[in-house]
PDB file of N, CA and C in Angstrom:
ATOM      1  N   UNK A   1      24.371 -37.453  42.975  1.00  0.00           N
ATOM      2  CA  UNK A   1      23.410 -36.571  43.609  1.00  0.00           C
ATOM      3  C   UNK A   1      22.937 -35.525  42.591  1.00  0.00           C
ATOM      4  N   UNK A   2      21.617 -35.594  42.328  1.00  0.00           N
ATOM      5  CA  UNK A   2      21.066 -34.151  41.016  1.00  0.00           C
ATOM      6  C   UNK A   2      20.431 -33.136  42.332  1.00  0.00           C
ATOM      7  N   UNK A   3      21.132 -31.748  41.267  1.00  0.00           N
ATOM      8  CA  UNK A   3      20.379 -30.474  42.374  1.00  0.00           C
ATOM      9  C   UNK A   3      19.869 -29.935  41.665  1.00  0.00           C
ATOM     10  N   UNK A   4      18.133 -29.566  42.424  1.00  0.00           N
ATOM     11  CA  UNK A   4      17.709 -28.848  41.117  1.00  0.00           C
ATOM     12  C   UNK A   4      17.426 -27.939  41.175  1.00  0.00           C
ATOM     13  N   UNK A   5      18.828 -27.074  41.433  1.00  0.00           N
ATOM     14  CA  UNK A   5      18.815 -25.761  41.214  1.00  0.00           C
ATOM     15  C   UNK A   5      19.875 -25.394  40.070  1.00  0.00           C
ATOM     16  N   UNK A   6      19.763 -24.027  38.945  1.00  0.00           N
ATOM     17  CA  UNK A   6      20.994 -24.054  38.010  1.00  0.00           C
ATOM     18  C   UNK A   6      22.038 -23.398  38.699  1.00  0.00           C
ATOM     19  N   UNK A   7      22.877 -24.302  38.768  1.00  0.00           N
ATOM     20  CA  UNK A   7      23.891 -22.563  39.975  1.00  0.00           C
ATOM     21  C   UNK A   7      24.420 -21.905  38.374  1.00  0.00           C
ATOM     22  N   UNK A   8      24.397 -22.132  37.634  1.00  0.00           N
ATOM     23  CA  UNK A   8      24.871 -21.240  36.740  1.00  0.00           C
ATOM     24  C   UNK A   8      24.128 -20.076  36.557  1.00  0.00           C
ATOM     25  N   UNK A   9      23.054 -20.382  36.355  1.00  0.00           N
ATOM     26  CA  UNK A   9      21.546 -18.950  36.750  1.00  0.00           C
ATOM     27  C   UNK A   9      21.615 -18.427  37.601  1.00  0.00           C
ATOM     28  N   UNK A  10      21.035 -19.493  38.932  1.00  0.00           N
ATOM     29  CA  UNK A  10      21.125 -19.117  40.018  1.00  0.00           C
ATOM     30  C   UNK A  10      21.604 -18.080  40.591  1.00  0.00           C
ATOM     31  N   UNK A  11      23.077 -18.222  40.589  1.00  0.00           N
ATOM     32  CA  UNK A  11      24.482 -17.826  41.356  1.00  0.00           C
ATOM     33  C   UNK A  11      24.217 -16.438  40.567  1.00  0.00           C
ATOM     34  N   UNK A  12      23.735 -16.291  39.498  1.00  0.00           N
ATOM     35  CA  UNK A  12      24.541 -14.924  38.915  1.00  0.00           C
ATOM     36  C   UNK A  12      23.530 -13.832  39.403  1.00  0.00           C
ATOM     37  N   UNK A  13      24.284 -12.504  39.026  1.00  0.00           N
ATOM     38  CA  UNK A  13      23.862 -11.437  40.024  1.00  0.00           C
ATOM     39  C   UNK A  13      22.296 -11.103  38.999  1.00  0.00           C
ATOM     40  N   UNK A  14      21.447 -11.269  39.936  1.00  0.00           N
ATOM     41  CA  UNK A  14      20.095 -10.397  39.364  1.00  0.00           C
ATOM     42  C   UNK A  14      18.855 -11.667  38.740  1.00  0.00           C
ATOM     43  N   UNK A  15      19.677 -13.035  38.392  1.00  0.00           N
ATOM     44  CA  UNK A  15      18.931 -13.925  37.885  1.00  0.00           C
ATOM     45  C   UNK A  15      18.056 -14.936  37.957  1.00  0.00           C
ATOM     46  N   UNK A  16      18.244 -15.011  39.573  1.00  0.00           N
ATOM     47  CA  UNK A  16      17.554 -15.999  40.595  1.00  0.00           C
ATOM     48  C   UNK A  16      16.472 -15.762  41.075  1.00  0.00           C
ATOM     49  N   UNK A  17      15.663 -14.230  40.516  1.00  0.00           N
ATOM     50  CA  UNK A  17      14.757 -13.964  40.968  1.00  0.00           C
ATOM     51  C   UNK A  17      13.253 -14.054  40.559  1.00  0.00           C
ATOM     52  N   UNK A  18      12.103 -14.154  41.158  1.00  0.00           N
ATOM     53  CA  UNK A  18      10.713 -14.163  40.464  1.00  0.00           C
ATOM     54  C   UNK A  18      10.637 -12.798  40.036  1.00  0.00           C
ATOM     55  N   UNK A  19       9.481 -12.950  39.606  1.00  0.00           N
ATOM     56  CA  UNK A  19       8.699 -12.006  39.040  1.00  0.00           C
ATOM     57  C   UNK A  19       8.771 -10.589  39.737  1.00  0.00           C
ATOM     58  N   UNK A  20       9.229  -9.650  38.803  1.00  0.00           N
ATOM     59  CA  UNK A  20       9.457  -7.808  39.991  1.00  0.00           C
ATOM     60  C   UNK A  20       7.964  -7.287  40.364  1.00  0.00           C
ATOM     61  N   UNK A  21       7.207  -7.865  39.506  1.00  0.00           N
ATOM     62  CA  UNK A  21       5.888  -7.475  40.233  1.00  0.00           C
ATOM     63  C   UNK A  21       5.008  -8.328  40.722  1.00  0.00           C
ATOM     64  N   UNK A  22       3.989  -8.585  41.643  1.00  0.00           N
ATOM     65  CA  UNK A  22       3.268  -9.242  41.958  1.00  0.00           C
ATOM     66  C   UNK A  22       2.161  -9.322  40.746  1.00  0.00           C
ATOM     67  N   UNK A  23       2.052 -10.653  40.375  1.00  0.00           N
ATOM     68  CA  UNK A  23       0.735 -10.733  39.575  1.00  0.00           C
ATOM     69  C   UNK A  23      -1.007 -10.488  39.443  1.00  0.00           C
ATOM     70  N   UNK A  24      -0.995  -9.925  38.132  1.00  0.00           N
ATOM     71  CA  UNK A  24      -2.360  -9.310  38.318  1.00  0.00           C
ATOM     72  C   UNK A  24      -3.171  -9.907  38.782  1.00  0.00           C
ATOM     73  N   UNK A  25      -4.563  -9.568  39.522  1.00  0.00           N
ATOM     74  CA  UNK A  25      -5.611 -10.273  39.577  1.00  0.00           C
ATOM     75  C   UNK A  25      -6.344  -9.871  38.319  1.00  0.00           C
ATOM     76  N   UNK A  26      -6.991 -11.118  37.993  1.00  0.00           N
ATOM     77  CA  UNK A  26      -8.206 -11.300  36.747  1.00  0.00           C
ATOM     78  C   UNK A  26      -9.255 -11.435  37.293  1.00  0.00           C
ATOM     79  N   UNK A  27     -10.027 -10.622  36.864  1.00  0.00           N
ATOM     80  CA  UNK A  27     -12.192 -10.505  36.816  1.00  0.00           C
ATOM     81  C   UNK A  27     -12.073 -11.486  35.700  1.00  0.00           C
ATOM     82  N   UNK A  28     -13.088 -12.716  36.003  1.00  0.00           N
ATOM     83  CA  UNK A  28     -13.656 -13.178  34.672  1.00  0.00           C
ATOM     84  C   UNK A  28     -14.830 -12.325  33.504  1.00  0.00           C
ATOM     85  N   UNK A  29     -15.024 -11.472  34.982  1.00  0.00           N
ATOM     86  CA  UNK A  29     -16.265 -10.732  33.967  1.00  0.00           C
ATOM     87  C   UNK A  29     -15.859  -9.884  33.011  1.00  0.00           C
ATOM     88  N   UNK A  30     -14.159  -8.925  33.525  1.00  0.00           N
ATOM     89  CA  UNK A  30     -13.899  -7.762  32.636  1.00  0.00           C
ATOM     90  C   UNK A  30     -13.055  -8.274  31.764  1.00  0.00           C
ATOM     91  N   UNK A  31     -12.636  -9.265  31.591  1.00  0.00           N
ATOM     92  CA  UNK A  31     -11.960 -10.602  30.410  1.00  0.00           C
ATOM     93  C   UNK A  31     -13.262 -10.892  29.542  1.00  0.00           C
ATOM     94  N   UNK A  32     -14.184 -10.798  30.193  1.00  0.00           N
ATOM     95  CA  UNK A  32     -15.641 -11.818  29.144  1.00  0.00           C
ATOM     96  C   UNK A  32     -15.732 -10.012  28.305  1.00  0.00           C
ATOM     97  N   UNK A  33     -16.089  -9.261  28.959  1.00  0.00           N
ATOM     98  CA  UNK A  33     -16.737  -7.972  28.598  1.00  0.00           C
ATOM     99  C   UNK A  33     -15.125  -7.817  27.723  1.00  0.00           C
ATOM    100  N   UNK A  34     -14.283  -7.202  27.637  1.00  0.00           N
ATOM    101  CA  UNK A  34     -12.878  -7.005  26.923  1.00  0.00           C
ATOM    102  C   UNK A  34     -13.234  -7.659  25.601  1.00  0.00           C
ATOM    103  N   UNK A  35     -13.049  -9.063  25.361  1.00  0.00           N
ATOM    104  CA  UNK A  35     -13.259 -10.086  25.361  1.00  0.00           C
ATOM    105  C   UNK A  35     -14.924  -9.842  23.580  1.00  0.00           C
ATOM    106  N   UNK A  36     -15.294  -9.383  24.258  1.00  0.00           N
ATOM    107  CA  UNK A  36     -16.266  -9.367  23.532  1.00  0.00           C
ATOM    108  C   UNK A  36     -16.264  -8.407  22.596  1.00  0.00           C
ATOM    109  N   UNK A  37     -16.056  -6.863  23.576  1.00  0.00           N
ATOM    110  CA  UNK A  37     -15.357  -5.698  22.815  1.00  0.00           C
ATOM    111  C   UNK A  37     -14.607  -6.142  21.536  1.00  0.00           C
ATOM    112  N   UNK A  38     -13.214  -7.071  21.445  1.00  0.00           N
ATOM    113  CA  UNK A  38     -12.722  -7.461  20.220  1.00  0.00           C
ATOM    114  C   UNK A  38     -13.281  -7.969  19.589  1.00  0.00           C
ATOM    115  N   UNK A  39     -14.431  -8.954  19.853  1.00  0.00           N
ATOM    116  CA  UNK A  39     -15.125  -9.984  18.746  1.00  0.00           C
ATOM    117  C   UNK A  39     -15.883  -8.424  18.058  1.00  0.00           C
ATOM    118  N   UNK A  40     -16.509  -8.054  18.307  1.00  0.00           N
ATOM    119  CA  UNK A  40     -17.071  -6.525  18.174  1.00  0.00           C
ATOM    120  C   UNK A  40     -16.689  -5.795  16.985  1.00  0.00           C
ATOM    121  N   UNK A  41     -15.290  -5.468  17.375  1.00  0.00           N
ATOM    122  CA  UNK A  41     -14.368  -4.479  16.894  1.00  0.00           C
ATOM    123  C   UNK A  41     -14.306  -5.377  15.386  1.00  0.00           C
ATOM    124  N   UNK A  42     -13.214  -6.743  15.913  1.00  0.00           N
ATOM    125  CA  UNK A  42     -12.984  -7.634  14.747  1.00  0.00           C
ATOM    126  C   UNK A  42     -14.069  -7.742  13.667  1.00  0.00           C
ATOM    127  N   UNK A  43     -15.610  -7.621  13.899  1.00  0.00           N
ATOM    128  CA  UNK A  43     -16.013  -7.892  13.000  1.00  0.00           C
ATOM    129  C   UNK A  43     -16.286  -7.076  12.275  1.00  0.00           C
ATOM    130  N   UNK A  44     -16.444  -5.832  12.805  1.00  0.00           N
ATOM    131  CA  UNK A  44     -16.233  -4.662  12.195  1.00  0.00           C
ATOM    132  C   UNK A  44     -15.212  -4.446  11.263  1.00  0.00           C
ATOM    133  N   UNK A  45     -14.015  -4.587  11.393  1.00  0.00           N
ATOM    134  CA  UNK A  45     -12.709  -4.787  10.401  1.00  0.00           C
ATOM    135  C   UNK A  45     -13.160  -5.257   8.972  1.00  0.00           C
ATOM    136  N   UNK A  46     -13.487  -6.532   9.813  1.00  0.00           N
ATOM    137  CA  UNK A  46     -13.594  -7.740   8.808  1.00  0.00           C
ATOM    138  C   UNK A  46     -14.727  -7.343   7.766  1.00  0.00           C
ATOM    139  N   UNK A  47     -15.970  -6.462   8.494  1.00  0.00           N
ATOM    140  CA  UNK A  47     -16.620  -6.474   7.078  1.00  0.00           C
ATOM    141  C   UNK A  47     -16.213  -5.263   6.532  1.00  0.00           C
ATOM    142  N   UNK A  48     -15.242  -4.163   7.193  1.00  0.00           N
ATOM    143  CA  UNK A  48     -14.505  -3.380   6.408  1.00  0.00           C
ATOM    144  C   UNK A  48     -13.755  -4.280   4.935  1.00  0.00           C
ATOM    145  N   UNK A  49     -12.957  -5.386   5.653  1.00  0.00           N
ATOM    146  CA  UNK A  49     -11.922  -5.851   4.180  1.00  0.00           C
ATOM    147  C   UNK A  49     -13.091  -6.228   3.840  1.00  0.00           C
ATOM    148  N   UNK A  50     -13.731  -7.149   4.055  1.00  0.00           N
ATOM    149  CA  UNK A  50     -14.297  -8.314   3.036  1.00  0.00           C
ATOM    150  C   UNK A  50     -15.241  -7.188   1.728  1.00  0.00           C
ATOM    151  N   UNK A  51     -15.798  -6.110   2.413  1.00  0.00           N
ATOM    152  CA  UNK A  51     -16.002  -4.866   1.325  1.00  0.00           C
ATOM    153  C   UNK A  51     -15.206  -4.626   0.240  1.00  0.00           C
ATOM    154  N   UNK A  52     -13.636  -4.584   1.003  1.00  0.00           N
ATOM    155  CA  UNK A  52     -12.500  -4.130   0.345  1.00  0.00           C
ATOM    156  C   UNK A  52     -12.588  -5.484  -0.577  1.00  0.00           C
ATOM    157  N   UNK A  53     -11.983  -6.423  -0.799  1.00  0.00           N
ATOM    158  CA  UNK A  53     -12.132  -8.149  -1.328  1.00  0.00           C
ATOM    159  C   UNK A  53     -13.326  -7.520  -2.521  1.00  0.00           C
ATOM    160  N   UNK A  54     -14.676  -7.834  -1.753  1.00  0.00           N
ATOM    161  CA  UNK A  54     -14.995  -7.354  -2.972  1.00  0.00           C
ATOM    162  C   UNK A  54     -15.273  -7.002  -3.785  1.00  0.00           C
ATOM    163  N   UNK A  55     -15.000  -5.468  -3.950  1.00  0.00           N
ATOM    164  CA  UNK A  55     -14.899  -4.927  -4.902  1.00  0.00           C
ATOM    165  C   UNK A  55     -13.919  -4.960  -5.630  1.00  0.00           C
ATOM    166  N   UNK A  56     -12.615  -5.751  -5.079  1.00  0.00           N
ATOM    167  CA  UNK A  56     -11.227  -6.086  -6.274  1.00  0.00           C
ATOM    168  C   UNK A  56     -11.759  -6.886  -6.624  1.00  0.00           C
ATOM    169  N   UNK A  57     -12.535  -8.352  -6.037  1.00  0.00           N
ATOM    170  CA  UNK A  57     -13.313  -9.121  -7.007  1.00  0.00           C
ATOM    171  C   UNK A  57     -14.298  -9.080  -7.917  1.00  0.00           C
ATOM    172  N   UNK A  58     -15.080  -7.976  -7.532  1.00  0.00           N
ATOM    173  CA  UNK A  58     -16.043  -8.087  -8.386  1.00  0.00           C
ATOM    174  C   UNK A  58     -16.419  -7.045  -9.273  1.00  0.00           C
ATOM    175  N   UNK A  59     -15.887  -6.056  -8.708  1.00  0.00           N
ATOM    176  CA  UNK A  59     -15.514  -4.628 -10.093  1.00  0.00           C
ATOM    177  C   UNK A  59     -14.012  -4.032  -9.983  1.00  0.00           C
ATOM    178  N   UNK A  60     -13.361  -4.846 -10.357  1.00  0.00           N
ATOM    179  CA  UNK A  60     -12.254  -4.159 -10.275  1.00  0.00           C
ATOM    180  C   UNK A  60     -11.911  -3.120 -11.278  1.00  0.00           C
ATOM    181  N   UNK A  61     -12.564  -2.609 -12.041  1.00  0.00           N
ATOM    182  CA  UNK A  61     -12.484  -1.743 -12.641  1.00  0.00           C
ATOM    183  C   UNK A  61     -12.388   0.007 -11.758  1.00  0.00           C
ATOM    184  N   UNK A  62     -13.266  -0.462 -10.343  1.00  0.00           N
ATOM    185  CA  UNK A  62     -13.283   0.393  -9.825  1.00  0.00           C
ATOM    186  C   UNK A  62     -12.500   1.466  -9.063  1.00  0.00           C
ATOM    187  N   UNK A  63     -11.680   0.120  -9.191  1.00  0.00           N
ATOM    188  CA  UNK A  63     -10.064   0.312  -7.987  1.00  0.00           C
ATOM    189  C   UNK A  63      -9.376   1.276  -9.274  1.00  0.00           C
ATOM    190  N   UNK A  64      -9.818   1.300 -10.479  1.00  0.00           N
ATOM    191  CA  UNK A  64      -8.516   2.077 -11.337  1.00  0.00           C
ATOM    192  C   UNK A  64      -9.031   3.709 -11.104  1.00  0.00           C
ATOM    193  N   UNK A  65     -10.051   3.872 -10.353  1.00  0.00           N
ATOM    194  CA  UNK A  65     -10.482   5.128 -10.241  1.00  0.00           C
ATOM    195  C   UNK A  65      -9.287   6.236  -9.671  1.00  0.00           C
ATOM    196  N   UNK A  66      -9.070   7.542 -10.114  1.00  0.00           N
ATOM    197  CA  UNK A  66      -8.022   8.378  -9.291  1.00  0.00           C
ATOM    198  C   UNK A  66      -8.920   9.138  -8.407  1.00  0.00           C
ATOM    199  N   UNK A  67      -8.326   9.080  -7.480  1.00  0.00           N
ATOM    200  CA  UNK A  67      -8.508  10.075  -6.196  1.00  0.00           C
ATOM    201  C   UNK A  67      -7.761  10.940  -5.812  1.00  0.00           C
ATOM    202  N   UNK A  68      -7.782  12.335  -6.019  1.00  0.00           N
ATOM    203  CA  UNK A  68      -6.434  13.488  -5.832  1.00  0.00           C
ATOM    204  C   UNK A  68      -4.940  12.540  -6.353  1.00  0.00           C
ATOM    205  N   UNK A  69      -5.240  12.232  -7.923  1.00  0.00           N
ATOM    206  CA  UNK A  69      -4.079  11.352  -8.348  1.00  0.00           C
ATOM    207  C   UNK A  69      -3.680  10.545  -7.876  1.00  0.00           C
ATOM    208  N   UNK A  70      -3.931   9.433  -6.884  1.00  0.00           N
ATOM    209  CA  UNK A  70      -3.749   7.962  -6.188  1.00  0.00           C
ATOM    210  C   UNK A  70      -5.119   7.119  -6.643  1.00  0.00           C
ATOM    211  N   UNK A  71      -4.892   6.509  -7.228  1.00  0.00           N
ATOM    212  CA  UNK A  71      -5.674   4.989  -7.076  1.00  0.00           C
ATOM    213  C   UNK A  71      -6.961   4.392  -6.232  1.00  0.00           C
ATOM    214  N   UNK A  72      -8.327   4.587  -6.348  1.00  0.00           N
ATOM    215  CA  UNK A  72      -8.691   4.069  -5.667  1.00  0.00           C
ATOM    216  C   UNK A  72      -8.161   3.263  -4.834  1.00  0.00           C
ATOM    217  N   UNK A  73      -7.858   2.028  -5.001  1.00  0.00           N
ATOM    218  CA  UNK A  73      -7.080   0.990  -4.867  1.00  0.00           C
ATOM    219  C   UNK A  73      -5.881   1.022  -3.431  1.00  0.00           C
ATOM    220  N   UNK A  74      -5.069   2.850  -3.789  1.00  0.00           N
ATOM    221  CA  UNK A  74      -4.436   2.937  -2.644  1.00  0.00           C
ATOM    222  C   UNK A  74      -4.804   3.535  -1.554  1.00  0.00           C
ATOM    223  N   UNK A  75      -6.239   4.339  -1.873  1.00  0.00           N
ATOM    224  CA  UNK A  75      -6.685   5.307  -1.041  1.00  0.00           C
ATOM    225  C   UNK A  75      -7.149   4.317   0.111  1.00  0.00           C
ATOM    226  N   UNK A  76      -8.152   3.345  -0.412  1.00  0.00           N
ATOM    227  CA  UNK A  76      -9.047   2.551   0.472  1.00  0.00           C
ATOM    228  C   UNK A  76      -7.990   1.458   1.199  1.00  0.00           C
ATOM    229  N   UNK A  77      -6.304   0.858   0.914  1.00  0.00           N
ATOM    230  CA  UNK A  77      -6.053   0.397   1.462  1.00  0.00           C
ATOM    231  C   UNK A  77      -5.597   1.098   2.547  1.00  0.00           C
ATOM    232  N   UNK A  78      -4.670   2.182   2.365  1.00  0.00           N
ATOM    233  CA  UNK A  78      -4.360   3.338   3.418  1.00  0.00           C
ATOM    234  C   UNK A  78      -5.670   3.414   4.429  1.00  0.00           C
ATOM    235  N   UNK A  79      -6.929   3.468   3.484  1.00  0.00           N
ATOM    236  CA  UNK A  79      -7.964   3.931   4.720  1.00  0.00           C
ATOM    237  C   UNK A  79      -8.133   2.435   6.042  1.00  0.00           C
ATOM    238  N   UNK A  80      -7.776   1.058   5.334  1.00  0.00           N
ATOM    239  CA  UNK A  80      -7.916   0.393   5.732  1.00  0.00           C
ATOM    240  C   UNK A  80      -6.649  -0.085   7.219  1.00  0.00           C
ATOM    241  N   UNK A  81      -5.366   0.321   6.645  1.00  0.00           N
ATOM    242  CA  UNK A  81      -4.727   0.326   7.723  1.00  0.00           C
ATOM    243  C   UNK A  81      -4.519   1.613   8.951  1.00  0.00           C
ATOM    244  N   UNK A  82      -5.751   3.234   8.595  1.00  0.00           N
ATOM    245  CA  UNK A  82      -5.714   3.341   9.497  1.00  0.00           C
ATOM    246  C   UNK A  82      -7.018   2.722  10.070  1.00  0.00           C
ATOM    247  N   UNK A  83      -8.202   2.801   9.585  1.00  0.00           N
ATOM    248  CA  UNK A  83      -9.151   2.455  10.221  1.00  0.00           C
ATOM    249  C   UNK A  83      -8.648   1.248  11.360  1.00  0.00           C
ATOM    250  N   UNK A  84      -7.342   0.057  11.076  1.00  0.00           N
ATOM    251  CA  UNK A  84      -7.200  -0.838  12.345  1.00  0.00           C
ATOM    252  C   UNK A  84      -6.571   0.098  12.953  1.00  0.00           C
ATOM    253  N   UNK A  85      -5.507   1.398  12.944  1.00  0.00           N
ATOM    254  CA  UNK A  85      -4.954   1.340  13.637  1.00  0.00           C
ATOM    255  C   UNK A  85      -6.031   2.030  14.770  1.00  0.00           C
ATOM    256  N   UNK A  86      -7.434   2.760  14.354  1.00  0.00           N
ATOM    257  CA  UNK A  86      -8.345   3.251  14.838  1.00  0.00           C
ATOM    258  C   UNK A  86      -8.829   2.382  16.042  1.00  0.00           C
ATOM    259  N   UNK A  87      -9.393   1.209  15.832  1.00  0.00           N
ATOM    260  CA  UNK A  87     -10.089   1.065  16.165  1.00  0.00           C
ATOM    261  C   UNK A  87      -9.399  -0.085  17.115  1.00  0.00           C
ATOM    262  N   UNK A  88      -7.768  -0.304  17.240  1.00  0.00           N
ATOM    263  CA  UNK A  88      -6.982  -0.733  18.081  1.00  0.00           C
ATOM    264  C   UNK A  88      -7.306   0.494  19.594  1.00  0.00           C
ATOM    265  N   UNK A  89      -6.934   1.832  18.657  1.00  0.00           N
ATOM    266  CA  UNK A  89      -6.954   2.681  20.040  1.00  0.00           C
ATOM    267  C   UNK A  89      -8.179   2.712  20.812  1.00  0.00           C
ATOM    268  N   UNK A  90      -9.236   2.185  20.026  1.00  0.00           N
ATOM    269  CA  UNK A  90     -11.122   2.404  20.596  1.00  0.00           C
ATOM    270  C   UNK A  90     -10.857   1.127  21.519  1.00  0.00           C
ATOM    271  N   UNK A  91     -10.082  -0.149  20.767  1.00  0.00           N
ATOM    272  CA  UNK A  91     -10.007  -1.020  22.396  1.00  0.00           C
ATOM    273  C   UNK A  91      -9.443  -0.573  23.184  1.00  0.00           C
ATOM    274  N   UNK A  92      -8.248  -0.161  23.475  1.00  0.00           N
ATOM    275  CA  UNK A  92      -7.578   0.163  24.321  1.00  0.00           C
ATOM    276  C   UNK A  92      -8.453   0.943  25.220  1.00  0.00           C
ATOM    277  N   UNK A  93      -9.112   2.424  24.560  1.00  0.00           N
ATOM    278  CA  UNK A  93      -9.780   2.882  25.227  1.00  0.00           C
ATOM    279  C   UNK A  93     -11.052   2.555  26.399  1.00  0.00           C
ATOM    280  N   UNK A  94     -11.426   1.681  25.575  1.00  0.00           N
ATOM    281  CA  UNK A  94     -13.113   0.888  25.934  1.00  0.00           C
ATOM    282  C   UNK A  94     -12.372  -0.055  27.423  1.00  0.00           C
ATOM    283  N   UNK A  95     -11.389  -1.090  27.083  1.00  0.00           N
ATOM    284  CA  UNK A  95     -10.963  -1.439  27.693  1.00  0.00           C
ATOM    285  C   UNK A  95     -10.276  -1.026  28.880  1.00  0.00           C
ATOM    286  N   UNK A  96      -9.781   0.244  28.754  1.00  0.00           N
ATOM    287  CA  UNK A  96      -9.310   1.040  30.023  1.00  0.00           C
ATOM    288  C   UNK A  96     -10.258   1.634  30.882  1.00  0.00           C
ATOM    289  N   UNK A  97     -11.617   1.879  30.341  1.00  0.00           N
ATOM    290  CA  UNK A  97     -12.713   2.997  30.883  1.00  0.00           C
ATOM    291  C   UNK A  97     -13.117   1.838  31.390  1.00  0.00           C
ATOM    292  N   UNK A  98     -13.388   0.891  31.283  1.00  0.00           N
ATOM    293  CA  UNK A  98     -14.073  -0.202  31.992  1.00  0.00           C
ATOM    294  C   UNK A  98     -13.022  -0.769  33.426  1.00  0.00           C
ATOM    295  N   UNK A  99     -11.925  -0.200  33.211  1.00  0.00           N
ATOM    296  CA  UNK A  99     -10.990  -0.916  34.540  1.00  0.00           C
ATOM    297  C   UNK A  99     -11.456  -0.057  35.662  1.00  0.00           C
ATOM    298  N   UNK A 100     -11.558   1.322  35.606  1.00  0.00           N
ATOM    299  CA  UNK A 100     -11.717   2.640  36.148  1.00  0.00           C
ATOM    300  C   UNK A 100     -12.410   2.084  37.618  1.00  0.00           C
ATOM    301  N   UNK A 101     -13.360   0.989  37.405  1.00  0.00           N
ATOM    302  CA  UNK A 101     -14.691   1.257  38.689  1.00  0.00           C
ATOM    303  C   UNK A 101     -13.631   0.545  39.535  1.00  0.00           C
TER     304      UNK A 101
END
């Protein structure tokens, strides 16, 4: 006889259970709109690096520049990891102001 339940799971205290919250409902529309926001954002990034790219490719002479004694080179990558961490919080944001209605 197969049971198909695990009593080893099952049985134990706290483990047998679904999900503690009821699952979200999804808008296709505020997924499409979200959704788009990142393609948006992303490309924005992207022609941030691909700027970054190249000018190490194609003048890298430039990157040896000092900036308050740092490196071109380190200034613009620093600028580059905050600018994502920027423009992570602009989704979040965009994306939250749009849940609001």
């Amino acid at each position: 006889m197969v049971h198909s339940r695990n009593i080893w799971v099952d049985d134990m205290a706290g483990f047998g259970h679904g999900p503690s919250v009821p699952a979200e409902k999804e808008d296709a529309a505020i997924s499409a709109r979200n959704a788009r926001y990142g393609l948006w954002l992303f490309a924005i990034y992207f022609a941030c690096y691909a700027a970054f790219v190249a000018i190490n490719a194609f003048w890298p002479d430039m990157m040896s520049v000092t900036v308050a004694g740092i490196s071109l080179a380190v200034v613009l990558g620093m600028v580059l990891i905050l600018a994502a961490f920027a423009l992570a919080l602009v989704y979040a944001w965009l994306c939250r102001a749009g849940d609001q209605s």
